[in-house]
Protein backbone atom coordinates (compact mmCIF):
# COMPACT_ATOMS: atom_id res chain seq x y z
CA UNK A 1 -20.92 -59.24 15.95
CA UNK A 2 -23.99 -60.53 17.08
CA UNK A 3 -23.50 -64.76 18.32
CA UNK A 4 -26.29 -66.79 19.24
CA UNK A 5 -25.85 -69.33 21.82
CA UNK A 6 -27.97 -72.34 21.64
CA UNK A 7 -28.76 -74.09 24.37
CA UNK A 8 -28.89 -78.11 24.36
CA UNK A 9 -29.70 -80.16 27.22
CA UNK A 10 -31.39 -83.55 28.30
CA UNK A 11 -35.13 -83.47 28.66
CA UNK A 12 -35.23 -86.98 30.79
CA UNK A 13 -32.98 -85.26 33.39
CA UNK A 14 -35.16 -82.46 34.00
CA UNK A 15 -37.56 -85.10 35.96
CA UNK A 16 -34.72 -85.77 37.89
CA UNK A 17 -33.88 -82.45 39.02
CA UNK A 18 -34.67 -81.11 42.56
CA UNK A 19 -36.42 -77.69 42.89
CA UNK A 20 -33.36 -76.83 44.88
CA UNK A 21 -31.29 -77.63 41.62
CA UNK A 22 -33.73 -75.66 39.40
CA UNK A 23 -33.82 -73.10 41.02
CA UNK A 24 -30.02 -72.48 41.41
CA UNK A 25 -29.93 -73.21 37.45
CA UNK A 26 -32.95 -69.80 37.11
CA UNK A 27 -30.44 -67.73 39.45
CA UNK A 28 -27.59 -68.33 37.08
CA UNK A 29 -29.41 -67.77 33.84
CA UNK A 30 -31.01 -64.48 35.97
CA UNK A 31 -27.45 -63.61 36.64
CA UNK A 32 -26.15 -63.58 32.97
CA UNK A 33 -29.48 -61.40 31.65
CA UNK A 34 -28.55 -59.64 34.12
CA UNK A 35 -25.07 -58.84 33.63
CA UNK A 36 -25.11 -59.10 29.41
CA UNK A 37 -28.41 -56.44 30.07
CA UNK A 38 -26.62 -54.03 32.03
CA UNK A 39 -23.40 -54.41 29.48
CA UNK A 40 -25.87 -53.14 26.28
CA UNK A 41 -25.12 -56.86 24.49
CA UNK A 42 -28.13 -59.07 26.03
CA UNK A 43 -30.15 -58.91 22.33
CA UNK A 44 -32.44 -62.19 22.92
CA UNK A 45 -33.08 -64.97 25.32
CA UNK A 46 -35.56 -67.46 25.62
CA UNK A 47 -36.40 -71.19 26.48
CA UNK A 48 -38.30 -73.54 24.13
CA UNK A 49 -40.84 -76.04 24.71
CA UNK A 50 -40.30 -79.22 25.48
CA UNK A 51 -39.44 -81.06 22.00
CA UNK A 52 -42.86 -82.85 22.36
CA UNK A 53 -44.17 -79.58 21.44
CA UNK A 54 -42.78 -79.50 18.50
CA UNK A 55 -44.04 -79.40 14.99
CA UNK A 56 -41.52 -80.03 11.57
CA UNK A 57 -42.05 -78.79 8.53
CA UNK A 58 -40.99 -80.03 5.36
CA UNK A 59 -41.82 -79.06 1.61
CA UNK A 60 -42.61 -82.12 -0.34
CA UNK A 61 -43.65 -82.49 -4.03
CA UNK A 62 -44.71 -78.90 -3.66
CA UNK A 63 -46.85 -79.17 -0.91
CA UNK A 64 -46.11 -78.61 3.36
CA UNK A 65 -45.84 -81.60 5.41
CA UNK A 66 -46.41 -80.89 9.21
CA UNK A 67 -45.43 -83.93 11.40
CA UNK A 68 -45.65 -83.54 14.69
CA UNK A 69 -41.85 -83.65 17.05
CA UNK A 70 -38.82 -82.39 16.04
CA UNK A 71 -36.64 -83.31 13.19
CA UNK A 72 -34.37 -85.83 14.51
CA UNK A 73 -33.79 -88.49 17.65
CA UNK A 74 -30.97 -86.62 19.43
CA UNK A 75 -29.39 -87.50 22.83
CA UNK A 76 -29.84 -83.59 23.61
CA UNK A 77 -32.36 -81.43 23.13
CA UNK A 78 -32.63 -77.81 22.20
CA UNK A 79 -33.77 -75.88 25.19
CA UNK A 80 -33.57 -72.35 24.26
CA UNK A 81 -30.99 -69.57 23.45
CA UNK A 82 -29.61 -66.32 24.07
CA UNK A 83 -28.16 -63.62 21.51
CA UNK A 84 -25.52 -61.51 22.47
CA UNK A 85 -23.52 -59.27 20.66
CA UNK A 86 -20.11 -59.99 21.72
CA UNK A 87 -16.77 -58.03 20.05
CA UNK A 88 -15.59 -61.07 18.94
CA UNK A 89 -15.65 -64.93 19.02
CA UNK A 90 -13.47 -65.05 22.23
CA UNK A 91 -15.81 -63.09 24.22
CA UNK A 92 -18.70 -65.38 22.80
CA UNK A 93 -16.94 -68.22 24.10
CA UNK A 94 -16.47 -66.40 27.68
CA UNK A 95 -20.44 -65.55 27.47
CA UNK A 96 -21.76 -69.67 26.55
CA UNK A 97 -19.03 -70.47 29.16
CA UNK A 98 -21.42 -68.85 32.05
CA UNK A 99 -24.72 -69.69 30.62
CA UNK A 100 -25.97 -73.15 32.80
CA UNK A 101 -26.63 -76.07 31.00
CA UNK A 102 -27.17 -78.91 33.46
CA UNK A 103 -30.24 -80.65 34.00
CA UNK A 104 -30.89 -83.17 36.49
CA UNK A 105 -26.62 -83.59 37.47
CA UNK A 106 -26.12 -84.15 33.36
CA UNK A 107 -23.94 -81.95 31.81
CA UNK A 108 -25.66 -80.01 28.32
CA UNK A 109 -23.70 -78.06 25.79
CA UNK A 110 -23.64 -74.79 24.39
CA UNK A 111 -23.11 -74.13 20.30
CA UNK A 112 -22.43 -70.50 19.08
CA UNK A 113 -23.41 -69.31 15.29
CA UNK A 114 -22.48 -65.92 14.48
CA UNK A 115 -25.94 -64.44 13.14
CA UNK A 116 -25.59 -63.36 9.43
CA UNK A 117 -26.60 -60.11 8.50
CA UNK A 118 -29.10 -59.77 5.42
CA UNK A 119 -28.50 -56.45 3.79
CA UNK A 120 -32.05 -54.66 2.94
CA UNK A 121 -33.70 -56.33 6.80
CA UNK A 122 -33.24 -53.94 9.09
CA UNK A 123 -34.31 -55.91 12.06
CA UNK A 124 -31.29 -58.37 11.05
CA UNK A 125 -28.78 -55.35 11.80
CA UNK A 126 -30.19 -54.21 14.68
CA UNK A 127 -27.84 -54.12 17.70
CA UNK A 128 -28.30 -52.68 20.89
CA UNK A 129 -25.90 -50.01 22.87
CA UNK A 130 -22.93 -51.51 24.24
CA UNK A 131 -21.75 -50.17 27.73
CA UNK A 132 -18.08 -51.07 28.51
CA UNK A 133 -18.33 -52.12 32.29
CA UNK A 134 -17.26 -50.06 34.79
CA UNK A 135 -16.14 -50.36 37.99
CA UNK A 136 -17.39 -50.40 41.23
CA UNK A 137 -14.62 -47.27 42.32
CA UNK A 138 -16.40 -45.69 39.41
């Protein structure tokens, strides 16, 4: 089952945060691509703009509204996500568990949504190879 993890976090802290502290926060994220790549279940990952790069889009009376910022005032933003495809909810939890989320010594949060599969879209079933881990007496 494929899970994506997304990724919310405060965008005033990041002005707060040392390069020391970002930098730590890269290594982390580097080591769970890194890990979930070399397991066959890394599918996606990305960050997001900043939400001041955002753009909403509404229909309205039949015609597209584009306002510029995102949707709602929240006290975190969305930041970016990863999809993994995990055997189960359990080892989705383990997965969100290790990806970072703090910004400037604030804590963020992680929320999982299994992906649903669209039958006749291929690229919605897509999954990549899973490799069971091995180990290192292997």
């Amino acid at each position: 089952m494929r899970y994506m993890m997304l990724i919310y976090t405060k965008e005033s802290d990041l002005s707060q945060m040392s390069p020391e502290e970002a930098q730590q926060i890269r290594e982390r994220h580097a080591a769970v691509m890194h890990e979930t790549r070399e397991r066959g279940m890394l599918v996606a990952v990305n960050g997001l703009g900043r939400t001041h790069t955002a753009t909403t889009v509404r229909l309205e009376a039949g015609k597209v509204l584009a306002t510029d910022g995102p949707f709602a005032e929240t006290k975190e933003q969305l930041a970016g996500y990863y999809v993994l495809d995990c055997a189960d909810l359990e080892e989705a939890i383990y997965w969100a568990g290790r990806i970072p989320t703090s910004c400037g010594g604030s804590k963020g949060s992680i929320e999982i949504r299994q992906l649903v599969e669209f039958k006749g879209v291929p690229e919605s079933v897509l999954k990549p190879q899973r490799v069971e881990a091995t180990s290192a007496a292997d």
